[in-house]
PDB file of N, CA and C in Angstrom:
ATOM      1  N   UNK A   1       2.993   0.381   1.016  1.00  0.00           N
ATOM      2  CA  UNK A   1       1.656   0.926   1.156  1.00  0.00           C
ATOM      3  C   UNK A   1       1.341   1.743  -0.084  1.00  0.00           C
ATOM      4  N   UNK A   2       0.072   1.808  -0.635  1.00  0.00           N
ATOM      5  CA  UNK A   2      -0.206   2.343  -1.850  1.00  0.00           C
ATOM      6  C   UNK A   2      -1.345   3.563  -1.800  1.00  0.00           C
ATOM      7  N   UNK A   3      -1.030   4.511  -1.985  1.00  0.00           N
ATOM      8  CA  UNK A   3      -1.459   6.126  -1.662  1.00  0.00           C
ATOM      9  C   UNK A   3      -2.279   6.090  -2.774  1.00  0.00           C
ATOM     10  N   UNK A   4      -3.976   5.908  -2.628  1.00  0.00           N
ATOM     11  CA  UNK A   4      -4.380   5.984  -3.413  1.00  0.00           C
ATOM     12  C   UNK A   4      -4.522   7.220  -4.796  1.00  0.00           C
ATOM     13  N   UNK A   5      -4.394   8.559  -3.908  1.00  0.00           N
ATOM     14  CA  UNK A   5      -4.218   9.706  -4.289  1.00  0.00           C
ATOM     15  C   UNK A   5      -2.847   9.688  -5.478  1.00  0.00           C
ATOM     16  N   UNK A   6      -2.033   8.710  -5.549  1.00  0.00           N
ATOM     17  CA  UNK A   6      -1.171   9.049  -6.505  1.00  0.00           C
ATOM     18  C   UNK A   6      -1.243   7.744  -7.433  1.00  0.00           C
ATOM     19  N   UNK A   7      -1.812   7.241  -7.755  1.00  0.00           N
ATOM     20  CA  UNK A   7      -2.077   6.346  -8.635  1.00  0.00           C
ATOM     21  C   UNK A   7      -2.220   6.740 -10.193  1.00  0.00           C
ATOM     22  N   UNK A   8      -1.616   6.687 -11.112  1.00  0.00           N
ATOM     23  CA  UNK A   8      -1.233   7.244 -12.427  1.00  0.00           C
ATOM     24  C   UNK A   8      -2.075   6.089 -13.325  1.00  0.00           C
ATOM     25  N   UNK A   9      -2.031   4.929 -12.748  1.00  0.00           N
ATOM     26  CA  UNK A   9      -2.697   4.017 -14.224  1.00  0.00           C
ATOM     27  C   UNK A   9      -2.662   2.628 -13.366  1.00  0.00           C
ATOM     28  N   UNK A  10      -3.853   1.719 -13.449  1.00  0.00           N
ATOM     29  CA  UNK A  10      -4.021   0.493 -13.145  1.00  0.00           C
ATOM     30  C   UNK A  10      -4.183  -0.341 -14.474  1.00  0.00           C
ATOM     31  N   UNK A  11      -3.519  -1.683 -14.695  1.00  0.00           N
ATOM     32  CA  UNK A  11      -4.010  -2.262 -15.977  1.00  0.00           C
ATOM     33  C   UNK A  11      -4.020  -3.929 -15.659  1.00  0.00           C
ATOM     34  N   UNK A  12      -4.340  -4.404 -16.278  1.00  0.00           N
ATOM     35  CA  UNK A  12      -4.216  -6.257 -16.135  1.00  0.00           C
ATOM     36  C   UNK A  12      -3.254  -6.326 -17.285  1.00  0.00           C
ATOM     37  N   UNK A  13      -2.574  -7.142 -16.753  1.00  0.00           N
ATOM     38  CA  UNK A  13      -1.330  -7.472 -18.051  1.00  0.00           C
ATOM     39  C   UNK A  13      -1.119  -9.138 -17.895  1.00  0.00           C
ATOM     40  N   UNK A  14      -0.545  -9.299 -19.348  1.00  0.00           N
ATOM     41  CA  UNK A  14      -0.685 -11.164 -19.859  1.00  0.00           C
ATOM     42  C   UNK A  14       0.275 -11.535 -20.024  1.00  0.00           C
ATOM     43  N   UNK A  15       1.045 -12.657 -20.118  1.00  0.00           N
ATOM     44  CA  UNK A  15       2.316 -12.982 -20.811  1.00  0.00           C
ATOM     45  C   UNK A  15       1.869 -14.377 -21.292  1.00  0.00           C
ATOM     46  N   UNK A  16       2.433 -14.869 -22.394  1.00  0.00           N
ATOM     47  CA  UNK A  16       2.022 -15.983 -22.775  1.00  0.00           C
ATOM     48  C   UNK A  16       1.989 -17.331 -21.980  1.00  0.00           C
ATOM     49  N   UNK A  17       2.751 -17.398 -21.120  1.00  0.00           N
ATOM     50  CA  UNK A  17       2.643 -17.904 -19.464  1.00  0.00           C
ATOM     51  C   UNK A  17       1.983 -17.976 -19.081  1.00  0.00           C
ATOM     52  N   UNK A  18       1.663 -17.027 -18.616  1.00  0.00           N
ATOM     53  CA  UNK A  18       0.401 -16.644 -17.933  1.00  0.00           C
ATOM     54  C   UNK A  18      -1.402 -17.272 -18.687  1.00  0.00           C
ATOM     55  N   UNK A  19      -1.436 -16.573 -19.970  1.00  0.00           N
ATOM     56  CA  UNK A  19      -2.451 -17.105 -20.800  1.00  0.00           C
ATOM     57  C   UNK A  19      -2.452 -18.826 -20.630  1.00  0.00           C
ATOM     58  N   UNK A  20      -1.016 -19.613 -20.922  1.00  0.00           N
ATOM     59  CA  UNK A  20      -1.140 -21.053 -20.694  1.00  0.00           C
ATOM     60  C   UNK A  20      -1.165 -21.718 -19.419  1.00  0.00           C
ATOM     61  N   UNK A  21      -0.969 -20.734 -17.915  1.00  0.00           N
ATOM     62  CA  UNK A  21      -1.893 -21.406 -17.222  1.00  0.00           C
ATOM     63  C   UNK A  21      -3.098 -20.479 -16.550  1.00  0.00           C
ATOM     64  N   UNK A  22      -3.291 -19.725 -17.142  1.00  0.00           N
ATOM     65  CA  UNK A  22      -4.902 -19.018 -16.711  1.00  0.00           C
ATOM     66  C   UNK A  22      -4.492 -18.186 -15.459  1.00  0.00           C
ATOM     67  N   UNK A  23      -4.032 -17.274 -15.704  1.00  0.00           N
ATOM     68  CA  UNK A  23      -3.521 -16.439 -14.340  1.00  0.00           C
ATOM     69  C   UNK A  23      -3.301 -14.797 -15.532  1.00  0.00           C
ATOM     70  N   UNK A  24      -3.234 -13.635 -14.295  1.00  0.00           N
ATOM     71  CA  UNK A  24      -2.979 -12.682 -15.231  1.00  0.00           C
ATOM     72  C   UNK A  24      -1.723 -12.368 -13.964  1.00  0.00           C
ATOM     73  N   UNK A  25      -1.625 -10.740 -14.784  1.00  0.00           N
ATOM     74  CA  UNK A  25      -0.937  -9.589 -13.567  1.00  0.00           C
ATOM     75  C   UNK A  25      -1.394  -8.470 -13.900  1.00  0.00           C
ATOM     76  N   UNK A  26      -1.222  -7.983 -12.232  1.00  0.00           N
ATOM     77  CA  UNK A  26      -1.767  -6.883 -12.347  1.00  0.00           C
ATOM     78  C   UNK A  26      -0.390  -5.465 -12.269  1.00  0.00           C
ATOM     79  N   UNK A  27      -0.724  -4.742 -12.828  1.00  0.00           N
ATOM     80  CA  UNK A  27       0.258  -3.542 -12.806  1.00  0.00           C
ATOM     81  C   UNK A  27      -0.203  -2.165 -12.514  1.00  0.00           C
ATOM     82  N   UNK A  28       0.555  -1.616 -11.314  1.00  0.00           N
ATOM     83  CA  UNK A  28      -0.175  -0.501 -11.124  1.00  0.00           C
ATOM     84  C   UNK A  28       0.926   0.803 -11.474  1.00  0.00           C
ATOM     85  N   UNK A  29       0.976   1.765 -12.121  1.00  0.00           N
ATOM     86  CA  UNK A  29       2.048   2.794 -11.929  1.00  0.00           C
ATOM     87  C   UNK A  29       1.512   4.273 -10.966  1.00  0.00           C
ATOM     88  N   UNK A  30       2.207   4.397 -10.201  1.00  0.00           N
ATOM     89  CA  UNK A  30       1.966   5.688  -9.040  1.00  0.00           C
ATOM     90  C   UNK A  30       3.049   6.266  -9.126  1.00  0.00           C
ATOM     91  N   UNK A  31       2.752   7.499  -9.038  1.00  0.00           N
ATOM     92  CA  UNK A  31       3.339   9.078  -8.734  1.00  0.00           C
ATOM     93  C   UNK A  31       4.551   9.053  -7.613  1.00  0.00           C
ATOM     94  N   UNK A  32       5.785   9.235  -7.276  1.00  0.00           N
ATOM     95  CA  UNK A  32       6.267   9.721  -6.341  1.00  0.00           C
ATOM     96  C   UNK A  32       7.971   8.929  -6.144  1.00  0.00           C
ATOM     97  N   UNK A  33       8.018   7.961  -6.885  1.00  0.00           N
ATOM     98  CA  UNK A  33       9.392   7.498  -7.351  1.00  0.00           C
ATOM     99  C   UNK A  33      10.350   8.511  -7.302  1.00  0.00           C
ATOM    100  N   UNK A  34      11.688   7.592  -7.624  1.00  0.00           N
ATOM    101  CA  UNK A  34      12.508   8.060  -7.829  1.00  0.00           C
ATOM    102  C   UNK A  34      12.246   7.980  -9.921  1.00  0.00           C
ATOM    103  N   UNK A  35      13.113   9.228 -10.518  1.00  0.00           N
ATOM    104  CA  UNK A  35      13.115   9.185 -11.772  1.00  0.00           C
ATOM    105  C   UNK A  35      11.487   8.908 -12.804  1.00  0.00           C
ATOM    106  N   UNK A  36      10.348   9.554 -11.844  1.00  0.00           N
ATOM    107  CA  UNK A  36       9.499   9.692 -12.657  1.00  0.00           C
ATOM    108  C   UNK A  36       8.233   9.483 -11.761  1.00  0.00           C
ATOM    109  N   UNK A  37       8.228   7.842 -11.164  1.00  0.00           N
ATOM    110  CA  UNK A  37       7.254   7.343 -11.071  1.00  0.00           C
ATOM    111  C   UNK A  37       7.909   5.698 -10.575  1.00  0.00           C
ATOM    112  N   UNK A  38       7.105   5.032  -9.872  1.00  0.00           N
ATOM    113  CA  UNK A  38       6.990   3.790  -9.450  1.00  0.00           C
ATOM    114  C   UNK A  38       6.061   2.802 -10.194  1.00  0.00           C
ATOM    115  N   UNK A  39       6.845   1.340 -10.380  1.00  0.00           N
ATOM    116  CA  UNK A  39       5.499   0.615 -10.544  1.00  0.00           C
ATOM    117  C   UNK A  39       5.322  -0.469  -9.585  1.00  0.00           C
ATOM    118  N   UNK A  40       4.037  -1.003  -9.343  1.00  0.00           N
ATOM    119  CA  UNK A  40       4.159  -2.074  -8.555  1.00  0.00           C
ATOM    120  C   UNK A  40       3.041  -3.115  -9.267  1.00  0.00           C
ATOM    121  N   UNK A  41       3.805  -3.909  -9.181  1.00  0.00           N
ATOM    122  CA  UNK A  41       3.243  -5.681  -9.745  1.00  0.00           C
ATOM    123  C   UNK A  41       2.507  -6.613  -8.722  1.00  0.00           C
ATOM    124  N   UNK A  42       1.694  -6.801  -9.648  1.00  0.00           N
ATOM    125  CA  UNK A  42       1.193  -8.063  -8.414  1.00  0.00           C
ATOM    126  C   UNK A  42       1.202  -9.255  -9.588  1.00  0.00           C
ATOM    127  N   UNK A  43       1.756 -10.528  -9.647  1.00  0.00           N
ATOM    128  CA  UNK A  43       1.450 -11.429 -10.246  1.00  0.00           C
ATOM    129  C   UNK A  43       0.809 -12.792 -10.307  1.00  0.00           C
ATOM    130  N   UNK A  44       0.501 -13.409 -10.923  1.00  0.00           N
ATOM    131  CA  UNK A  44      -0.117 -15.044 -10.544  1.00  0.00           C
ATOM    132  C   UNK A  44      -1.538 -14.767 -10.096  1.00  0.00           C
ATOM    133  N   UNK A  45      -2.265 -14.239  -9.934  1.00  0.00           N
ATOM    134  CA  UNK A  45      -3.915 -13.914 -10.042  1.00  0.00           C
ATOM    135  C   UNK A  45      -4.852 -14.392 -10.943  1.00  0.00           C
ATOM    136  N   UNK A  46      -5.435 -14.683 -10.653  1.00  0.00           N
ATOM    137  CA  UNK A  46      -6.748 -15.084 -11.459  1.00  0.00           C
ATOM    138  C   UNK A  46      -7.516 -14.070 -11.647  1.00  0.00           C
ATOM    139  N   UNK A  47      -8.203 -14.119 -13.180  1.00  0.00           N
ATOM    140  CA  UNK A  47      -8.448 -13.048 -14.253  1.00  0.00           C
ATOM    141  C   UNK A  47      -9.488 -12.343 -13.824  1.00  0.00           C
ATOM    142  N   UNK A  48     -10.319 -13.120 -12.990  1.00  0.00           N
ATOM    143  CA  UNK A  48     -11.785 -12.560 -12.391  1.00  0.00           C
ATOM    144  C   UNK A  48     -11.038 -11.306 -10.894  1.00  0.00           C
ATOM    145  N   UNK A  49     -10.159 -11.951 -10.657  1.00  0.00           N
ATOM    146  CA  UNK A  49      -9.991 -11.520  -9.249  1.00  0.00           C
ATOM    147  C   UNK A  49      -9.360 -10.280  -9.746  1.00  0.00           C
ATOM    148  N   UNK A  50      -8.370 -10.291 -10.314  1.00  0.00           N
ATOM    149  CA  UNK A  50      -7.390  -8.849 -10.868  1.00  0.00           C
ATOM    150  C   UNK A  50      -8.437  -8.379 -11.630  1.00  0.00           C
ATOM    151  N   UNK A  51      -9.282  -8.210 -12.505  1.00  0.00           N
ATOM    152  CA  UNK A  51     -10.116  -7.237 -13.120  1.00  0.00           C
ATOM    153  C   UNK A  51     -10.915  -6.783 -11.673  1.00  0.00           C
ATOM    154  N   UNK A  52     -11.660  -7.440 -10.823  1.00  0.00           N
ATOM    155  CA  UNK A  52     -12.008  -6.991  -9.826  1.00  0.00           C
ATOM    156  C   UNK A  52     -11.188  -5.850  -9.044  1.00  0.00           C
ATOM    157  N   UNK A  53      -9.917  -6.420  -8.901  1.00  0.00           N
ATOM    158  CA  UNK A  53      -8.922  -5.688  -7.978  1.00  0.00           C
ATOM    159  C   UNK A  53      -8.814  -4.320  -8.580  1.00  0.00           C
ATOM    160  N   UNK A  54      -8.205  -4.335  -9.770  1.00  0.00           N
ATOM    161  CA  UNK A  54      -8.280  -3.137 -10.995  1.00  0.00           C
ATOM    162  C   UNK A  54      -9.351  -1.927 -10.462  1.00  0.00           C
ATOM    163  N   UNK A  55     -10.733  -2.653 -10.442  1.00  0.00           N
ATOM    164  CA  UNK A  55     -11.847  -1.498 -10.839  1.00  0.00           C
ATOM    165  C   UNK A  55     -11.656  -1.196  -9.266  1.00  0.00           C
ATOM    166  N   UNK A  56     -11.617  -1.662  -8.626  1.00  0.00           N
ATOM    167  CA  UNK A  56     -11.778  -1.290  -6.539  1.00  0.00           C
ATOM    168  C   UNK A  56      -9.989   0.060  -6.729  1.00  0.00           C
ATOM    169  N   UNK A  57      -9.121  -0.182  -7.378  1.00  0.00           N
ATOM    170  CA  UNK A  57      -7.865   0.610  -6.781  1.00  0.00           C
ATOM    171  C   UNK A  57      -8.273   1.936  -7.372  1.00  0.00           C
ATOM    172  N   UNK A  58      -9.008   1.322  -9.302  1.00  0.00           N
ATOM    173  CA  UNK A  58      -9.349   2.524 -10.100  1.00  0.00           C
ATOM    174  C   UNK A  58     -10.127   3.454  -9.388  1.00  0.00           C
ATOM    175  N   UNK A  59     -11.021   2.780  -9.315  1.00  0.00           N
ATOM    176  CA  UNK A  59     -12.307   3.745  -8.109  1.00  0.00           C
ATOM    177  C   UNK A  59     -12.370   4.307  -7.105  1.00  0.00           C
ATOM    178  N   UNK A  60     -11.137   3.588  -6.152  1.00  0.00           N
ATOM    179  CA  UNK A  60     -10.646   4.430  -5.244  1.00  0.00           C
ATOM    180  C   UNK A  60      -9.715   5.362  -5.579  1.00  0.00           C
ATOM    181  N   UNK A  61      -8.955   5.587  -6.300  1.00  0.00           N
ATOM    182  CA  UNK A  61      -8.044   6.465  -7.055  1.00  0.00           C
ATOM    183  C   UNK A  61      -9.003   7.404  -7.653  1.00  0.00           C
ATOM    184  N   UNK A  62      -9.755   7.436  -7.779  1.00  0.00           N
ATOM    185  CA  UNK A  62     -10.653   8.636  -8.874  1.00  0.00           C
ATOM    186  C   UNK A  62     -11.393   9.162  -7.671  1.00  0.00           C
ATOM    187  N   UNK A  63     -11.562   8.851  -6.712  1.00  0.00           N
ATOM    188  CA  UNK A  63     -12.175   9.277  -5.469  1.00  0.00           C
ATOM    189  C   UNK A  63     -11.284  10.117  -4.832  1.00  0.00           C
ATOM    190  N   UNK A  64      -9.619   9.748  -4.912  1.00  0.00           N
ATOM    191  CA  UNK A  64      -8.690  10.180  -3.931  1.00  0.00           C
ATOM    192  C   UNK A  64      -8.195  11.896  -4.460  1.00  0.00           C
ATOM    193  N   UNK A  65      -8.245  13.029  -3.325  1.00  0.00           N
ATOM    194  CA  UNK A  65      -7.555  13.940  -3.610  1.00  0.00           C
ATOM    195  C   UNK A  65      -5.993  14.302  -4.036  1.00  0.00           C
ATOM    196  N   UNK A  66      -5.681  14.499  -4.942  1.00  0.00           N
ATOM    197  CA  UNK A  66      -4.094  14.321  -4.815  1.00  0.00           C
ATOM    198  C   UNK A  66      -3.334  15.581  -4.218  1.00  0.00           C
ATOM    199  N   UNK A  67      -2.255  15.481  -3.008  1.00  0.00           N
ATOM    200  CA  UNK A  67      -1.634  16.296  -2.138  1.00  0.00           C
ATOM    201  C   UNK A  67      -0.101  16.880  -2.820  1.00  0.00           C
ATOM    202  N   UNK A  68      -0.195  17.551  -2.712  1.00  0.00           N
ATOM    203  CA  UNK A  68       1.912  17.886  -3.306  1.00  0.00           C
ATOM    204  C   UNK A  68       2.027  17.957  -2.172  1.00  0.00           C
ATOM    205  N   UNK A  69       3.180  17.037  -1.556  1.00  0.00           N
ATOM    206  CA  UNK A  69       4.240  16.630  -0.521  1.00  0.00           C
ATOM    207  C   UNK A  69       5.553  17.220  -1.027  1.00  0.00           C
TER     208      UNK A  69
END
């Protein structure tokens, strides 16, 4: 589950793979790991859909209060 409130950075990321069959990934890094921070991947997406996804987590993340647990 992904706490919007701790969300550190959303980005679309490429690999040359990826570019040759038209797919991206998405990468998100959040707050609360062990040794810093967590990341979580989503891969194999299509470029329209992950830039979409991106701006909806970004936006909800800039909305979210962040709590110290």
């Amino acid at each position: 589950r992904l706490r919007y409130s701790r969300v550190q950075s959303v980005r679309v990321a490429e690999s040359p793979f990826d570019r040759r069959h038209g797919q991206v990934g998405l990468v998100i890094d959040h707050a609360g790991g062990t040794f810093g921070g967590s990341r979580l991947r989503i891969s194999y997406l299509a470029r329209d859909a992950a830039l979409a996804l991106a701006e909806e987590i970004g936006a909800r993340a800039a909305r979210a209060d962040f709590v110290w647990r």
